[in-house]
PDB file of N, CA and C in Angstrom:
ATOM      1  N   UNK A   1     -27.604  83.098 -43.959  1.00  0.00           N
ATOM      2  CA  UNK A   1     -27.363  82.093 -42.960  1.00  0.00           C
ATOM      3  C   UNK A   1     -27.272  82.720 -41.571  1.00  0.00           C
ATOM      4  N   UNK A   2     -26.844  83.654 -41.258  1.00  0.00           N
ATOM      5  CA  UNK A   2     -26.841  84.472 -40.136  1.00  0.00           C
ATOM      6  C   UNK A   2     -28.062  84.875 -39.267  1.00  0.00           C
ATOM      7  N   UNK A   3     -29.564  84.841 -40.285  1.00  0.00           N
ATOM      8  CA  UNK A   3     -30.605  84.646 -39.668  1.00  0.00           C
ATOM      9  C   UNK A   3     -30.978  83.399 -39.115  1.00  0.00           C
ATOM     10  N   UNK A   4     -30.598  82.568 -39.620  1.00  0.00           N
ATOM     11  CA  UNK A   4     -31.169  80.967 -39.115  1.00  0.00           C
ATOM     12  C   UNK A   4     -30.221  80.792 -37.481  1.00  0.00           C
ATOM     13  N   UNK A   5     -28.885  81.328 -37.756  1.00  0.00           N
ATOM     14  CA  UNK A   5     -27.878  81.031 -36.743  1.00  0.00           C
ATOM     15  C   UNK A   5     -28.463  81.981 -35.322  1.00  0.00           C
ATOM     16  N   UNK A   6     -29.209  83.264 -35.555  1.00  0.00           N
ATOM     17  CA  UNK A   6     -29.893  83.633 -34.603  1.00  0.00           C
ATOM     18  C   UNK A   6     -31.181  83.481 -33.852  1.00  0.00           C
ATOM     19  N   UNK A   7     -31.893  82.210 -34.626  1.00  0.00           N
ATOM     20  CA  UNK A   7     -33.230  81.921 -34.468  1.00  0.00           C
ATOM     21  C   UNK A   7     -33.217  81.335 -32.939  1.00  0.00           C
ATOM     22  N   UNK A   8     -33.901  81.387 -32.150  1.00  0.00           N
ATOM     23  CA  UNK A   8     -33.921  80.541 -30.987  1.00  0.00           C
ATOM     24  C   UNK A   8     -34.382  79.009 -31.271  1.00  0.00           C
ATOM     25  N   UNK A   9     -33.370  77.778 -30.493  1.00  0.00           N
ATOM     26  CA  UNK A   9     -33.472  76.957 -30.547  1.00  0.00           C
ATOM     27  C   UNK A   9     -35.140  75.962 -30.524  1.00  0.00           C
ATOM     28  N   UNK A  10     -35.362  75.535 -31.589  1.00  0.00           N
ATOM     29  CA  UNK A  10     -36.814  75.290 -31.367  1.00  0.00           C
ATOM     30  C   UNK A  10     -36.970  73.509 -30.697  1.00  0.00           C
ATOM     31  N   UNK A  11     -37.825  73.339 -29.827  1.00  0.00           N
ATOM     32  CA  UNK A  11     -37.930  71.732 -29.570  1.00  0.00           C
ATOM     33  C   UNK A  11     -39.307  71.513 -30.133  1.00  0.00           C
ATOM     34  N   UNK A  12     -39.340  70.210 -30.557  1.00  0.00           N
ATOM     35  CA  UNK A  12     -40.670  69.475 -30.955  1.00  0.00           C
ATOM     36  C   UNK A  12     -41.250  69.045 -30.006  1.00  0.00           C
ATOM     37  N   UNK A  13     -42.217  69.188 -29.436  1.00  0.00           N
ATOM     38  CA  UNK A  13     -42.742  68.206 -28.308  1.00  0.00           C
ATOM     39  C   UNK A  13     -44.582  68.294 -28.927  1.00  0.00           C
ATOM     40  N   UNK A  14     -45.099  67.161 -28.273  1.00  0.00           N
ATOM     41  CA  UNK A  14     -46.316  67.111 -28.812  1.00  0.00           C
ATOM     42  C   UNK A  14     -47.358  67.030 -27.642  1.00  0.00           C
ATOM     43  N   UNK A  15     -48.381  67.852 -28.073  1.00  0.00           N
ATOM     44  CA  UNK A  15     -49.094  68.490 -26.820  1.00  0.00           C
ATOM     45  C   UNK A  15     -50.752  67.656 -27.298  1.00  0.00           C
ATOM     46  N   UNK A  16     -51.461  67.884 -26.318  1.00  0.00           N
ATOM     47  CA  UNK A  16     -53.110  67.545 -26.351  1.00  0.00           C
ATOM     48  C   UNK A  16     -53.937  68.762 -26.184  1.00  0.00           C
ATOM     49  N   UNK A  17     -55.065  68.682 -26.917  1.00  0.00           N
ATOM     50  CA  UNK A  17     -55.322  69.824 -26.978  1.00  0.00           C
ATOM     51  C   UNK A  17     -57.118  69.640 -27.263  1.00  0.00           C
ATOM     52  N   UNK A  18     -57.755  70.336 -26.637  1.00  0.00           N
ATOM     53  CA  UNK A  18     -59.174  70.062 -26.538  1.00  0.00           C
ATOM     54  C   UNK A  18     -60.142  70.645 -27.306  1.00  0.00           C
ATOM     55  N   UNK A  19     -61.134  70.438 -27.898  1.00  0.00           N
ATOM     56  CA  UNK A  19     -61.763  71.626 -28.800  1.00  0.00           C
ATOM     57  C   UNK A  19     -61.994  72.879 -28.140  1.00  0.00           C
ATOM     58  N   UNK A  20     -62.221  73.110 -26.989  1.00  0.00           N
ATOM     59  CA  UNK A  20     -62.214  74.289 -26.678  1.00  0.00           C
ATOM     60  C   UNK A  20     -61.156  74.857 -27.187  1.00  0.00           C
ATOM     61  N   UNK A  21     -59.957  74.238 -26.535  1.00  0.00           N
ATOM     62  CA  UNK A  21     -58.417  74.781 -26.419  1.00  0.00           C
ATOM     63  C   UNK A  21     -58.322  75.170 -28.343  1.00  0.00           C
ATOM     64  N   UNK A  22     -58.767  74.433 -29.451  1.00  0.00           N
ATOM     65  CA  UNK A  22     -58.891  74.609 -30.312  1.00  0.00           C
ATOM     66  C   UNK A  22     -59.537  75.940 -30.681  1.00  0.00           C
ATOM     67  N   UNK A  23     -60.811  76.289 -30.427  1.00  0.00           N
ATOM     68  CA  UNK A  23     -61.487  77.445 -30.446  1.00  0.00           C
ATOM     69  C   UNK A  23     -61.067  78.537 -29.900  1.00  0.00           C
ATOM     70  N   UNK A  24     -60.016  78.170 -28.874  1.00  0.00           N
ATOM     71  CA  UNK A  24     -59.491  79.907 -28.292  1.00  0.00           C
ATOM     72  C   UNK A  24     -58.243  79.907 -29.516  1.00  0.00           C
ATOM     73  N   UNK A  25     -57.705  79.236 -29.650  1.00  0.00           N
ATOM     74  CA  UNK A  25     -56.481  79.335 -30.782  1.00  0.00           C
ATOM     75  C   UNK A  25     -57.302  80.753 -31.757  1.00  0.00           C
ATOM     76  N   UNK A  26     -58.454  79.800 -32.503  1.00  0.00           N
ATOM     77  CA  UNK A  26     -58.696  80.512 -33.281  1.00  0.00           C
ATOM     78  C   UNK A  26     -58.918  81.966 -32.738  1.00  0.00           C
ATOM     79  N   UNK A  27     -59.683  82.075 -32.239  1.00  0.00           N
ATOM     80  CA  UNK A  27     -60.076  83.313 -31.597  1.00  0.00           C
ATOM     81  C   UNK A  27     -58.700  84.158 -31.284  1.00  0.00           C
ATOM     82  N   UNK A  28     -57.758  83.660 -30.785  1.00  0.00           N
ATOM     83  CA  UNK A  28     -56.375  84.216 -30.544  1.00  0.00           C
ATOM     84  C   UNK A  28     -55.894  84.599 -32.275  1.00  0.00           C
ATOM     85  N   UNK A  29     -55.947  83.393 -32.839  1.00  0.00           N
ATOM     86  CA  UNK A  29     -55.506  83.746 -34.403  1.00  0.00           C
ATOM     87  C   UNK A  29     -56.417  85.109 -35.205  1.00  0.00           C
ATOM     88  N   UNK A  30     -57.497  85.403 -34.979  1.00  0.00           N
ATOM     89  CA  UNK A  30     -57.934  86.121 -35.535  1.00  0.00           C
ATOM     90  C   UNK A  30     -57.881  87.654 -35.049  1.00  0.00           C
ATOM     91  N   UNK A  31     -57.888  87.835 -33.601  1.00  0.00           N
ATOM     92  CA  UNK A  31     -57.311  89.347 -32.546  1.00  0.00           C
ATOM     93  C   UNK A  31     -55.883  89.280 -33.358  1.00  0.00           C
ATOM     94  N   UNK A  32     -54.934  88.210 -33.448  1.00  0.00           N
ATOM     95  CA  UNK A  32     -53.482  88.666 -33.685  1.00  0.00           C
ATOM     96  C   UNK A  32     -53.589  89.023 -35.307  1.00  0.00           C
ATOM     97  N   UNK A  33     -54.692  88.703 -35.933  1.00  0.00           N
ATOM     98  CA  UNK A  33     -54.198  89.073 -37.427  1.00  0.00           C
ATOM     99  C   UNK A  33     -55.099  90.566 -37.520  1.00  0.00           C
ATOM    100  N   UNK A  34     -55.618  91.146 -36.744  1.00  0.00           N
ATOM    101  CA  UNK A  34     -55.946  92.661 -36.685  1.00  0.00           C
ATOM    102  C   UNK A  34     -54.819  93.298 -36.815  1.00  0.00           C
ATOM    103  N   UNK A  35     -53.555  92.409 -35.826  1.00  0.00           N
ATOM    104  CA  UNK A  35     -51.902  93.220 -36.233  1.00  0.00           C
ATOM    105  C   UNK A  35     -51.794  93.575 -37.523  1.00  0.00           C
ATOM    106  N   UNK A  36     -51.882  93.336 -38.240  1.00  0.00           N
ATOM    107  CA  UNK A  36     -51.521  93.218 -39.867  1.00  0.00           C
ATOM    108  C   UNK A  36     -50.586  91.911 -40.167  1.00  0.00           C
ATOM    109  N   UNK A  37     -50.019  91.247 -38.972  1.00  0.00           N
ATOM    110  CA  UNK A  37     -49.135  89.704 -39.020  1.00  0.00           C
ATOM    111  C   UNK A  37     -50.308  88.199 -39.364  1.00  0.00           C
ATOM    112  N   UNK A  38     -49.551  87.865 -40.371  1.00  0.00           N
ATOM    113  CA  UNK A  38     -50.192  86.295 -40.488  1.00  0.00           C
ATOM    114  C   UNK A  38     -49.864  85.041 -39.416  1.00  0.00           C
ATOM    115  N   UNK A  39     -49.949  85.315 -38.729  1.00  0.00           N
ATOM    116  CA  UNK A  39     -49.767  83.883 -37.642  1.00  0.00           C
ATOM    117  C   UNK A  39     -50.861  82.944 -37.701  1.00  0.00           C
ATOM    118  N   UNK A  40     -50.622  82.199 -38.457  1.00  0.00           N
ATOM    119  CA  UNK A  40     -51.876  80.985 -38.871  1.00  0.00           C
ATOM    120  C   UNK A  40     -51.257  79.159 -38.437  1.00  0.00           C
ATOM    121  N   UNK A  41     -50.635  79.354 -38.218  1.00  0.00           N
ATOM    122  CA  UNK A  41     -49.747  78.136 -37.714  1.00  0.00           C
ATOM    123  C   UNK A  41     -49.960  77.900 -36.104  1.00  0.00           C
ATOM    124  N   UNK A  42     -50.837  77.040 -35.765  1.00  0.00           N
ATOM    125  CA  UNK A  42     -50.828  76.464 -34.492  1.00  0.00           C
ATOM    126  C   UNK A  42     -49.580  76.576 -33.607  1.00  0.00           C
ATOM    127  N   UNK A  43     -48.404  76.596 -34.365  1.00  0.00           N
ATOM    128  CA  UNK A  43     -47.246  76.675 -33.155  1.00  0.00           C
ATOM    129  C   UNK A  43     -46.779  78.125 -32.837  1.00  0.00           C
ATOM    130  N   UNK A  44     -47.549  78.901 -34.044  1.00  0.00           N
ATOM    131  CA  UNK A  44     -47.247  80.409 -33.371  1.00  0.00           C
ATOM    132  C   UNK A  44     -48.210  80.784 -32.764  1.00  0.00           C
ATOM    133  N   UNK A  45     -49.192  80.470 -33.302  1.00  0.00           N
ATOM    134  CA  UNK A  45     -50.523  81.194 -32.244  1.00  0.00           C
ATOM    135  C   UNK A  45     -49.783  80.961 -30.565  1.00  0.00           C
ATOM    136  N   UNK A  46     -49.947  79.469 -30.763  1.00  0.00           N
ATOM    137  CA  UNK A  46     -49.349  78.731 -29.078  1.00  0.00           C
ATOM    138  C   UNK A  46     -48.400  79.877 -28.018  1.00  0.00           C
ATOM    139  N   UNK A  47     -46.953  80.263 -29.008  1.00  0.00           N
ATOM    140  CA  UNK A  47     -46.235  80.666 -28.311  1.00  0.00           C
ATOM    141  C   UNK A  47     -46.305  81.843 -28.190  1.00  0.00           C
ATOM    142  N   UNK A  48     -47.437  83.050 -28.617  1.00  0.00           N
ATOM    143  CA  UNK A  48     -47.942  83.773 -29.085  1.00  0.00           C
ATOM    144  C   UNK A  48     -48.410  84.203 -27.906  1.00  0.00           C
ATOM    145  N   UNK A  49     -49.590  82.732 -27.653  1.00  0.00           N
ATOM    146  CA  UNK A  49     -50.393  82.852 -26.393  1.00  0.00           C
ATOM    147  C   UNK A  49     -49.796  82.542 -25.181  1.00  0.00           C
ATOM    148  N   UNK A  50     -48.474  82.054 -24.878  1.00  0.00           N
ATOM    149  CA  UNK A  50     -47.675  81.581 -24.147  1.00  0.00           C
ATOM    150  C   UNK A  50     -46.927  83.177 -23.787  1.00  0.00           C
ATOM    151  N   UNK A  51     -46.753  83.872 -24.499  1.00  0.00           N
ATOM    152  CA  UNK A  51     -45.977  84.905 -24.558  1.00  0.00           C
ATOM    153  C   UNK A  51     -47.158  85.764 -23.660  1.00  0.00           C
ATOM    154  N   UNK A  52     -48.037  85.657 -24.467  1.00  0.00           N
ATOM    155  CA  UNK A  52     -49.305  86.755 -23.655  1.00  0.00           C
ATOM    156  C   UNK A  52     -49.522  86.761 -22.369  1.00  0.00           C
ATOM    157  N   UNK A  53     -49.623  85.195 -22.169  1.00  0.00           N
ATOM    158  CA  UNK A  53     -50.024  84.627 -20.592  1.00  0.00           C
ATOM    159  C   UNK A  53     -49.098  85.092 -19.194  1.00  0.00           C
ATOM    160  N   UNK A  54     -47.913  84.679 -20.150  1.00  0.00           N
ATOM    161  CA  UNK A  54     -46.993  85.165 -19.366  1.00  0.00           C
ATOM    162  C   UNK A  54     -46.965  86.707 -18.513  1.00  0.00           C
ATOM    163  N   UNK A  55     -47.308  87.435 -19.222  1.00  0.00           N
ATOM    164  CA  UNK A  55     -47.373  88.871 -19.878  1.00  0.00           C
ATOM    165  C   UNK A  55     -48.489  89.302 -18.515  1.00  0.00           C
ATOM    166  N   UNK A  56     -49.254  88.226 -18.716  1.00  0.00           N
ATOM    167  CA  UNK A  56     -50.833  88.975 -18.112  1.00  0.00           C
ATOM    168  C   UNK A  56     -50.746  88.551 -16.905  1.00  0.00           C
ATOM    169  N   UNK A  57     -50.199  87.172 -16.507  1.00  0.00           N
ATOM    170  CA  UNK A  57     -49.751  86.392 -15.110  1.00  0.00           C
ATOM    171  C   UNK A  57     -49.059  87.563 -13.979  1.00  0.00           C
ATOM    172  N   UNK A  58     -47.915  88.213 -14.902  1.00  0.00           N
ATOM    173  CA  UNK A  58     -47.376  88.757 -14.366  1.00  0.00           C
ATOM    174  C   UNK A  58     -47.642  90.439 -13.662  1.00  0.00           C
ATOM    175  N   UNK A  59     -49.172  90.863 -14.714  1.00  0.00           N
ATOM    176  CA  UNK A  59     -49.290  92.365 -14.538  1.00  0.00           C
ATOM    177  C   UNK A  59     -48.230  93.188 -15.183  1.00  0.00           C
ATOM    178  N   UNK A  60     -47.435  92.614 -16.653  1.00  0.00           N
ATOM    179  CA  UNK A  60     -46.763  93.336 -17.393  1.00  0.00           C
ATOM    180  C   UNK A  60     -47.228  94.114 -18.545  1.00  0.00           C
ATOM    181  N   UNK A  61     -47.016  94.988 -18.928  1.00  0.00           N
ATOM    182  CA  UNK A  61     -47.866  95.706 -20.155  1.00  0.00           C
ATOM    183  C   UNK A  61     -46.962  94.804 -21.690  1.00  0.00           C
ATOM    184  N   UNK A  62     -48.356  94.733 -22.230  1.00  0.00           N
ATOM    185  CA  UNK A  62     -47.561  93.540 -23.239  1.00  0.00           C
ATOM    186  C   UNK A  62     -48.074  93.848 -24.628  1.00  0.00           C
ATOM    187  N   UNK A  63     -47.713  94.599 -25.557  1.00  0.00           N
ATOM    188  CA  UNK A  63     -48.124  94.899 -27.203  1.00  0.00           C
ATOM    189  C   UNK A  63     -48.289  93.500 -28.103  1.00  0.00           C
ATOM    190  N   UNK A  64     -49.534  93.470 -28.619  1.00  0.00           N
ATOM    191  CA  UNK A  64     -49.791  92.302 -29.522  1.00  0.00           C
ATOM    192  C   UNK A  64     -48.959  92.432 -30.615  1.00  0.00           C
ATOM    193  N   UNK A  65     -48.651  93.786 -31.377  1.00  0.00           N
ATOM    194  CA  UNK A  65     -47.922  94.193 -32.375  1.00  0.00           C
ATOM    195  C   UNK A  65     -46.553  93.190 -32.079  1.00  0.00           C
ATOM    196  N   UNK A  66     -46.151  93.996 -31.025  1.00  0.00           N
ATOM    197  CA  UNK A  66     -44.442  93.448 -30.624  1.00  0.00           C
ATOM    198  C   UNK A  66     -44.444  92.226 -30.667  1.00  0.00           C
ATOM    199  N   UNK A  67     -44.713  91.003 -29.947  1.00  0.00           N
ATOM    200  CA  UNK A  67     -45.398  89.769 -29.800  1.00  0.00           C
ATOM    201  C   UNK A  67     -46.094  88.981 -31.028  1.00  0.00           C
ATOM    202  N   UNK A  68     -46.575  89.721 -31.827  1.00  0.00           N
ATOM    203  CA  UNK A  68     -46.717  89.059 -33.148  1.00  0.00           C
ATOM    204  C   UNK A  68     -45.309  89.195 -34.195  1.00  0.00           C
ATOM    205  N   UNK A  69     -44.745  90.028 -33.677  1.00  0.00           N
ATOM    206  CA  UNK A  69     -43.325  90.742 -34.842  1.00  0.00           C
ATOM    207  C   UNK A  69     -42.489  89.339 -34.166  1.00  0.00           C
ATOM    208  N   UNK A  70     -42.113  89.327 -33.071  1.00  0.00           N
ATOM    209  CA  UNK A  70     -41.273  88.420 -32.430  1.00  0.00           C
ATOM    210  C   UNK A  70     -41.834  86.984 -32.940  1.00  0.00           C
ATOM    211  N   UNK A  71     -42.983  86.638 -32.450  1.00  0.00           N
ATOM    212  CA  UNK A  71     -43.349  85.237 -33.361  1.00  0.00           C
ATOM    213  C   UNK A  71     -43.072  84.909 -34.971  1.00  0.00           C
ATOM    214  N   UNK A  72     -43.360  85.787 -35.766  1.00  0.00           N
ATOM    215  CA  UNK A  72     -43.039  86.016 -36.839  1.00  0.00           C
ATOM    216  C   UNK A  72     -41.520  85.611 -37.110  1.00  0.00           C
ATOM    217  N   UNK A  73     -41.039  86.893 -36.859  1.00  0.00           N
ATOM    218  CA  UNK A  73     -39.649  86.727 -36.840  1.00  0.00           C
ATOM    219  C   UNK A  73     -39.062  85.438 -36.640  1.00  0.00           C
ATOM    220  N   UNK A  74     -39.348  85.102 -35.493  1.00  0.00           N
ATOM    221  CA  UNK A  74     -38.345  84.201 -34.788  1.00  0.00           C
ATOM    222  C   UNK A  74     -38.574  82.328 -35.387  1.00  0.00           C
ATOM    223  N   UNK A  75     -39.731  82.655 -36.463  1.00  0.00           N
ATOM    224  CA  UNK A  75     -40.266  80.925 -37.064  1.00  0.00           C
ATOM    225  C   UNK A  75     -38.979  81.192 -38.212  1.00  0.00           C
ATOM    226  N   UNK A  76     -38.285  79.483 -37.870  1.00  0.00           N
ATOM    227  CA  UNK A  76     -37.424  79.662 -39.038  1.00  0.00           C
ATOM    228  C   UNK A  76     -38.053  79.364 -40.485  1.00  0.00           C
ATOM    229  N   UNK A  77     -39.790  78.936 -40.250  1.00  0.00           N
ATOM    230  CA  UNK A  77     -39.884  78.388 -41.661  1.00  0.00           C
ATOM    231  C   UNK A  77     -40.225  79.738 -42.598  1.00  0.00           C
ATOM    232  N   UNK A  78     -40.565  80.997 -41.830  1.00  0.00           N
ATOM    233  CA  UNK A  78     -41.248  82.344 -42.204  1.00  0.00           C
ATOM    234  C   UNK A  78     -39.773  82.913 -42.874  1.00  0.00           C
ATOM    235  N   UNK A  79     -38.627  82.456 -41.785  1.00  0.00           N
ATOM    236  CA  UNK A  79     -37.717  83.569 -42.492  1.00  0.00           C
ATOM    237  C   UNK A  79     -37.030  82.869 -43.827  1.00  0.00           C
ATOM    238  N   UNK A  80     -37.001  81.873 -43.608  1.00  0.00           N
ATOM    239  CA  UNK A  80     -36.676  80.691 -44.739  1.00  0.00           C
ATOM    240  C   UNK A  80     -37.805  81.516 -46.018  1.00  0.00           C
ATOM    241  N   UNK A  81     -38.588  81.232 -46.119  1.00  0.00           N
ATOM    242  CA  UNK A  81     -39.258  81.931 -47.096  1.00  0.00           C
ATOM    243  C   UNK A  81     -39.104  83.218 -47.552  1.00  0.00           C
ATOM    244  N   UNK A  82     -38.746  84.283 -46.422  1.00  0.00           N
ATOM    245  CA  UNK A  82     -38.538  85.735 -46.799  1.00  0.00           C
ATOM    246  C   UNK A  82     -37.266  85.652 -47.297  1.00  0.00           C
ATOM    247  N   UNK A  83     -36.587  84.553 -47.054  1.00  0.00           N
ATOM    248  CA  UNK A  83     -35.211  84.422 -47.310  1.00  0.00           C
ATOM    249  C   UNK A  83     -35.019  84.199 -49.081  1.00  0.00           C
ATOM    250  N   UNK A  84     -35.664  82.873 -48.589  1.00  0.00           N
ATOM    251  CA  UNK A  84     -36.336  82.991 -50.518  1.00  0.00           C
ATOM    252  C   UNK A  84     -37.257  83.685 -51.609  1.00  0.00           C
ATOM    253  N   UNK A  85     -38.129  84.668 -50.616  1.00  0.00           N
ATOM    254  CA  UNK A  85     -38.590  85.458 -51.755  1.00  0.00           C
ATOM    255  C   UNK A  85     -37.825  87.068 -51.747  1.00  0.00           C
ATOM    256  N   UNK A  86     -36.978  86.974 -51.187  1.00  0.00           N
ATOM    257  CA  UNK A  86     -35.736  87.943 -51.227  1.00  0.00           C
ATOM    258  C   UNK A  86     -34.489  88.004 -52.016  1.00  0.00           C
ATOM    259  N   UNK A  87     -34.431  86.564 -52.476  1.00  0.00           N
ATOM    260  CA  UNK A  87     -33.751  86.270 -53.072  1.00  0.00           C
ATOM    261  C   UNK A  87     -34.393  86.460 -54.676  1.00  0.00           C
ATOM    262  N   UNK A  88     -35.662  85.875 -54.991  1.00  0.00           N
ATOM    263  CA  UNK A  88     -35.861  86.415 -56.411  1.00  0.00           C
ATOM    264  C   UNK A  88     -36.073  87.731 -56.553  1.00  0.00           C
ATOM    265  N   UNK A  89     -36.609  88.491 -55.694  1.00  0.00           N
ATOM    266  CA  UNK A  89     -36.409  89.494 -55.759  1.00  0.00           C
ATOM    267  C   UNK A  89     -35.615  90.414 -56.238  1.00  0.00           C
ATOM    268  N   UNK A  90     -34.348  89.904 -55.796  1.00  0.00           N
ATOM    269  CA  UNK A  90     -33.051  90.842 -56.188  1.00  0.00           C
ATOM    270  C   UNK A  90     -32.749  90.110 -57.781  1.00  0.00           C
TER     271      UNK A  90
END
């Protein structure tokens, strides 16, 4: 429970989105899974690419690795699962 209690607060909001805007996703989804991370979920790619933009707006040096670990991490439905396959595990 201590992981969920650290997750950052997530909001739902619902966005529009164009086939292009569709086609860079992918294209974003497929550079980020060279990481060795599965980010296949439209809302991580998003914040993924939100994270990047930011990153590049600014002239900051920005690791896809790190940035995919943090997306990862930070989805409660990913840790919910590691949560549960951690649990049969043991």
């Amino acid at each position: 429970m201590d992981n969920e209690e650290n997750l950052p607060k997530r909001i739902v909001r619902t966005i529009t989105l164009t086939n292009d805007d569709l086609m860079l996703l992918d294209e974003i989804e497929r550079t980020m899974s060279r990481t060795g991370q599965r980010i296949k979920t439209d809302s991580k790619l998003i914040r993924a690419a939100i994270q990047i933009a930011s990153k590049s707006i600014k002239n900051e040096h920005f690791d896809l690795m790190e940035i995919a670990d943090k997306v990862v991490r930070e989805d409660g439905r990913t840790m919910s699962k590691l949560l549960e396959k951690n649990k049969k595990d043991q």
